[in-house]
Protein backbone atom coordinates (compact mmCIF):
# COMPACT_ATOMS: atom_id res chain seq x y z
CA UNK A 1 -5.99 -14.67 -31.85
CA UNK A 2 -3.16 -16.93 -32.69
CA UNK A 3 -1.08 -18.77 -30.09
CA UNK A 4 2.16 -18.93 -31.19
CA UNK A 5 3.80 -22.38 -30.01
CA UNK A 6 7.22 -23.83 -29.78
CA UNK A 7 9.36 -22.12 -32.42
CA UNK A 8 13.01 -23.64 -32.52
CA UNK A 9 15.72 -21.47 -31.29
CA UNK A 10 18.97 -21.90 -33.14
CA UNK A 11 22.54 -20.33 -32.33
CA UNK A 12 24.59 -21.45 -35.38
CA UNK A 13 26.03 -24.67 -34.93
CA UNK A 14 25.54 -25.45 -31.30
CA UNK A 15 21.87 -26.23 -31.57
CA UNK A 16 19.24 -25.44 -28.93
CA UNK A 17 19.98 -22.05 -26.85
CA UNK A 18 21.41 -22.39 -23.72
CA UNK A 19 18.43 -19.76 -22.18
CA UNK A 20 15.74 -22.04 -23.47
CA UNK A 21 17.62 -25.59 -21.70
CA UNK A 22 17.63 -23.49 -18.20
CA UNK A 23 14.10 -22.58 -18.14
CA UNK A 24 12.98 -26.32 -19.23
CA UNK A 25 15.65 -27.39 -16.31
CA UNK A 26 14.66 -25.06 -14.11
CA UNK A 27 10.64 -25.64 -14.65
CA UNK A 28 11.06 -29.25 -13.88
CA UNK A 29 13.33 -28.73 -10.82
CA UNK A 30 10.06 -26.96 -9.57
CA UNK A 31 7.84 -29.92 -9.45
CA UNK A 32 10.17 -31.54 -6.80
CA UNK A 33 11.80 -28.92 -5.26
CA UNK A 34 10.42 -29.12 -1.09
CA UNK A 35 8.86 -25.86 0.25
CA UNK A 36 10.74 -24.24 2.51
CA UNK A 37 7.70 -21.65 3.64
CA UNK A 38 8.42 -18.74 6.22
CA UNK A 39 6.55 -15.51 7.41
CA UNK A 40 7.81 -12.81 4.70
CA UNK A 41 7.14 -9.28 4.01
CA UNK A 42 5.28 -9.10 0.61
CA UNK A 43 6.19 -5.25 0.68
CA UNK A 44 9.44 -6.02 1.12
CA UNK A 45 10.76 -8.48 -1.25
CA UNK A 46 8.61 -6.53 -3.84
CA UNK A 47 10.92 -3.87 -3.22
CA UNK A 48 14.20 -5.82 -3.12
CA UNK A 49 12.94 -7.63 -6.07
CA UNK A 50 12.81 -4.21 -7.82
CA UNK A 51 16.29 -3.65 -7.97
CA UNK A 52 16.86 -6.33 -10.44
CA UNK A 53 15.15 -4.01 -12.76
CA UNK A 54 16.94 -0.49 -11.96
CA UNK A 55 19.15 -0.05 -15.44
CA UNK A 56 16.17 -0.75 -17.05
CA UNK A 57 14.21 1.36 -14.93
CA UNK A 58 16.42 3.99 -15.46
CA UNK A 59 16.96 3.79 -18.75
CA UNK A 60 13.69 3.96 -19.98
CA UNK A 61 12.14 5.52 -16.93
CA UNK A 62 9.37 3.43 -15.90
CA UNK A 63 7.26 4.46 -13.09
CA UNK A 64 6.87 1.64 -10.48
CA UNK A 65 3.58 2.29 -8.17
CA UNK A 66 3.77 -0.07 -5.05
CA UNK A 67 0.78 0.10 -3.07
CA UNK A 68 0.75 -1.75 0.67
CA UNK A 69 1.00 -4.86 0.68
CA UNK A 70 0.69 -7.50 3.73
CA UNK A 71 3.01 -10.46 5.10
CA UNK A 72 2.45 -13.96 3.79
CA UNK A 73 3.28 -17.79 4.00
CA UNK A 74 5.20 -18.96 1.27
CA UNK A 75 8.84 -20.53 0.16
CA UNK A 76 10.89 -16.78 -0.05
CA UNK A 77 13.30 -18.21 -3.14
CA UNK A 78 10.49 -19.54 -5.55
CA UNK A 79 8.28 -16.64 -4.29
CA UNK A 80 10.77 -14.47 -5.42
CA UNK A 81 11.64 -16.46 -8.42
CA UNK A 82 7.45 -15.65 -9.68
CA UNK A 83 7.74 -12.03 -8.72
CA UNK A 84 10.94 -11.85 -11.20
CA UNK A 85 9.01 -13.69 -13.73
CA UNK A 86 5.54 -11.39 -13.56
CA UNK A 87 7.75 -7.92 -13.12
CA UNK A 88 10.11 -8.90 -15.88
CA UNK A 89 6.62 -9.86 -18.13
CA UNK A 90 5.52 -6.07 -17.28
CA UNK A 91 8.76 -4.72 -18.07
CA UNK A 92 9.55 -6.52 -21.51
CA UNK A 93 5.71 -5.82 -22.77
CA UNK A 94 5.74 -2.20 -21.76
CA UNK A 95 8.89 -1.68 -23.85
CA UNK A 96 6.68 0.13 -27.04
CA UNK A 97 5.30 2.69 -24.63
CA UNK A 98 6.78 5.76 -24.23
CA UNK A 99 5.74 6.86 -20.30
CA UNK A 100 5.83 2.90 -18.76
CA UNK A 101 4.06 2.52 -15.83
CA UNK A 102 4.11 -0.58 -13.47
CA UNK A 103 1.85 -0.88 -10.68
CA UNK A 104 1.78 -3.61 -7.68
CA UNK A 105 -0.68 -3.59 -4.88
CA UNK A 106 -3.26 -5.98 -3.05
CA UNK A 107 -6.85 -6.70 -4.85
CA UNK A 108 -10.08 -8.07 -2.92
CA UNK A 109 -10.49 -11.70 -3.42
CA UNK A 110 -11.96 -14.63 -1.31
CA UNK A 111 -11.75 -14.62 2.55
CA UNK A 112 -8.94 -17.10 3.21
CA UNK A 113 -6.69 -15.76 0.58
CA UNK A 114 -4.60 -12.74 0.21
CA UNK A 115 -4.39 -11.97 -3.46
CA UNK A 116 -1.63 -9.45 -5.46
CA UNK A 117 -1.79 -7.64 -8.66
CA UNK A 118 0.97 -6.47 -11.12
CA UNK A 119 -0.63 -4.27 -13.67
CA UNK A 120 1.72 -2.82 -16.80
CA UNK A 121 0.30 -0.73 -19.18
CA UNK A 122 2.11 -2.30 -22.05
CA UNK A 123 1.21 -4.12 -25.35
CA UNK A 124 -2.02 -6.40 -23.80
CA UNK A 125 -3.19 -9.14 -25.81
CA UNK A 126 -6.89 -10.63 -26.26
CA UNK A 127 -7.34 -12.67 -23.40
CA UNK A 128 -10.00 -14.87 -24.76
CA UNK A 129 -8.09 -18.18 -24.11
CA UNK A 130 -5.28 -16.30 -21.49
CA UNK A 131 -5.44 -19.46 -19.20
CA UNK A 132 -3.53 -20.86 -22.15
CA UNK A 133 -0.75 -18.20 -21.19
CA UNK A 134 0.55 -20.56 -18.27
CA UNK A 135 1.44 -23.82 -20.52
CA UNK A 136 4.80 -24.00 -21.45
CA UNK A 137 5.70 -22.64 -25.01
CA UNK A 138 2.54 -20.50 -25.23
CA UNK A 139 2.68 -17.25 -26.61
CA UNK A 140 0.69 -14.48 -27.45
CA UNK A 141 3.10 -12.62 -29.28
CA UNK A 142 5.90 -13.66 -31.49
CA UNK A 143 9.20 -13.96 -30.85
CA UNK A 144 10.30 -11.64 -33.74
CA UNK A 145 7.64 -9.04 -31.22
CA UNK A 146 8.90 -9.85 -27.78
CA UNK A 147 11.93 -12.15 -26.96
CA UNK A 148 11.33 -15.18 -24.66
CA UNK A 149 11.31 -19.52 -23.66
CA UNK A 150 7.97 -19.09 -23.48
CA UNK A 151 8.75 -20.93 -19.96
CA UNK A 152 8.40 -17.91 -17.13
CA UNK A 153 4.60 -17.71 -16.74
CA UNK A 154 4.84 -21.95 -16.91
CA UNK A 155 6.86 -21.31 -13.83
CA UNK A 156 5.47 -18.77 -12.00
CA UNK A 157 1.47 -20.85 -12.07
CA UNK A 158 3.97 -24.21 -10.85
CA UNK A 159 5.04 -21.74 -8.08
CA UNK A 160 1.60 -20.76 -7.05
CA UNK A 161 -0.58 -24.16 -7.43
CA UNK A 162 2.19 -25.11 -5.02
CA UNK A 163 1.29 -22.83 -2.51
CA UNK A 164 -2.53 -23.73 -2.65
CA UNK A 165 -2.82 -20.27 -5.18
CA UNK A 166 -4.64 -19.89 -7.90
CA UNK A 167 -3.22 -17.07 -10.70
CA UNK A 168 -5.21 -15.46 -13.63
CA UNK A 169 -4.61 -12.75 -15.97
CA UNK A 170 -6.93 -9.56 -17.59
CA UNK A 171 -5.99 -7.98 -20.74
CA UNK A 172 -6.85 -6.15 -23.87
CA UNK A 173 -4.88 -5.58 -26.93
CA UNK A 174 -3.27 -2.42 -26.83
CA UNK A 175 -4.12 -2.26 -23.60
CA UNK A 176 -2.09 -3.33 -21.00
CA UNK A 177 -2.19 -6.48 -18.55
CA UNK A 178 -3.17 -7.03 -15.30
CA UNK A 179 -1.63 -10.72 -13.59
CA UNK A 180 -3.10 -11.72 -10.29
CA UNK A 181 -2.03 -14.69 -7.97
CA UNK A 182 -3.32 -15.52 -4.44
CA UNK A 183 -1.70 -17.28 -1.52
CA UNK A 184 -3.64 -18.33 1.42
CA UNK A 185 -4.04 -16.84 4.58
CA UNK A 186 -2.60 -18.14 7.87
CA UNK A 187 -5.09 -19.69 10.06
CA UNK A 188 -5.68 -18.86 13.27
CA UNK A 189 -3.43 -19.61 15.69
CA UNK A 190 -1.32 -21.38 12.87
CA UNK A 191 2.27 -22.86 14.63
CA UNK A 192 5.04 -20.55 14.08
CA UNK A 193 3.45 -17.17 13.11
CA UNK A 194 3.43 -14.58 15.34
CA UNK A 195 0.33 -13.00 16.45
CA UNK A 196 1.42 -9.80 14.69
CA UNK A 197 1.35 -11.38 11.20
CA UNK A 198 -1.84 -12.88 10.98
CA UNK A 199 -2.76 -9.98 12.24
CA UNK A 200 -1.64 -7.93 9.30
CA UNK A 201 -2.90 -10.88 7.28
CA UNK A 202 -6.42 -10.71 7.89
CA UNK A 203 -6.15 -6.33 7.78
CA UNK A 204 -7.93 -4.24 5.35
CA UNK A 205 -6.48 -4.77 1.63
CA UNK A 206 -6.17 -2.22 -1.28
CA UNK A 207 -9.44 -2.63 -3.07
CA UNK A 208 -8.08 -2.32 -6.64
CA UNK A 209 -10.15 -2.06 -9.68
CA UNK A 210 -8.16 -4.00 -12.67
């Protein structure tokens, strides 16, 4: 497997693409930027998150299965910011296949952490060195293959060690790709969280096979 570094991006005469200056900006903004952590509905800003994707959705007709997910601890803007990234990932990869399918849902990980999937069954890639996936300008795919900085996934595991996460990847060439991150559960009796959310924390998750 070949991973395919920083390629320069040209647009005639004015140099370095705009796109590509953003998502450098943008990753280092993230290293400083304070946490402003709430209760949120994972469900529910899946769902809102979504919408960013409808002409696309529609156009192509990609199937989006979104299985129950819980309420969690964790900034709602840069949260949101590494669902965009991971969704738009599935979308973009998934663009060969004819029937796209997306899938979302909750997988069994360790006891204080409450860990999502986002499975596409798109292009894959051999996943031999995938932790390599989450430094900035690595690629397994050119550019010619799938457009890209090369910056989102950077982003999205800056977003997640932030949290106290961890994130990982599973895929096979030809074969789809399966991203999961974690954020930790509330503890008990944590200030600020209402007895109803760490309830639904620390409830039964989808046991999902990747």
């Amino acid at each position: 497997m070949r991973l395919w570094g920083l390629h320069p991006m040209r647009n005639g005469s004015h140099g370095v693409k705009t796109p590509l200056i953003d998502a450098l900006l943008a990753f280092a903004r993230l290293g400083h930027a304070e946490l402003q952590k709430r209760e949120i509905d994972l469900d529910e800003l899946t769902r809102e998150t979504m919408g960013d994707f409808q002409e696309e959705t529609e156009k192509r007709g990609i199937a989006w299965i979104i299985h129950p997910l819980s309420l969690v601890w964790a900034d709602p803007v840069l949260l949101r910011m590494a669902l965009v990234n991971l969704m738009s990932n599935a979308v973009k990869f998934t663009g060969t296949r004819l029937h796209p399918k997306i899938e979302m849902g909750l997988f069994s990980g360790r006891p204080d952490e409450t860990v999502m999937f986002i499975r596409d069954n798109g292009a894959g890639f051999d996943s031999t060195h995938a932790e390599k996936l989450f430094g900035i300008f690595q690629r397994m795919h050119t550019e010619a293959q799938f457009a890209g900085t090369g910056v989102g996934l950077a982003n999205v595991q800056q977003i997640i060690l932030r949290h106290g996460g961890r994130i990982w990847v599973e895929s096979i060439p030809d074969g789809g790709a399966t991203f999961y991150f974690s954020l930790p559960k509330l503890p008990e009796n944590f200030p600020g969280a209402s007895d109803e959310s760490q309830a639904a924390m620390v409830g039964d998750e989808c046991d999902s096979n990747p």
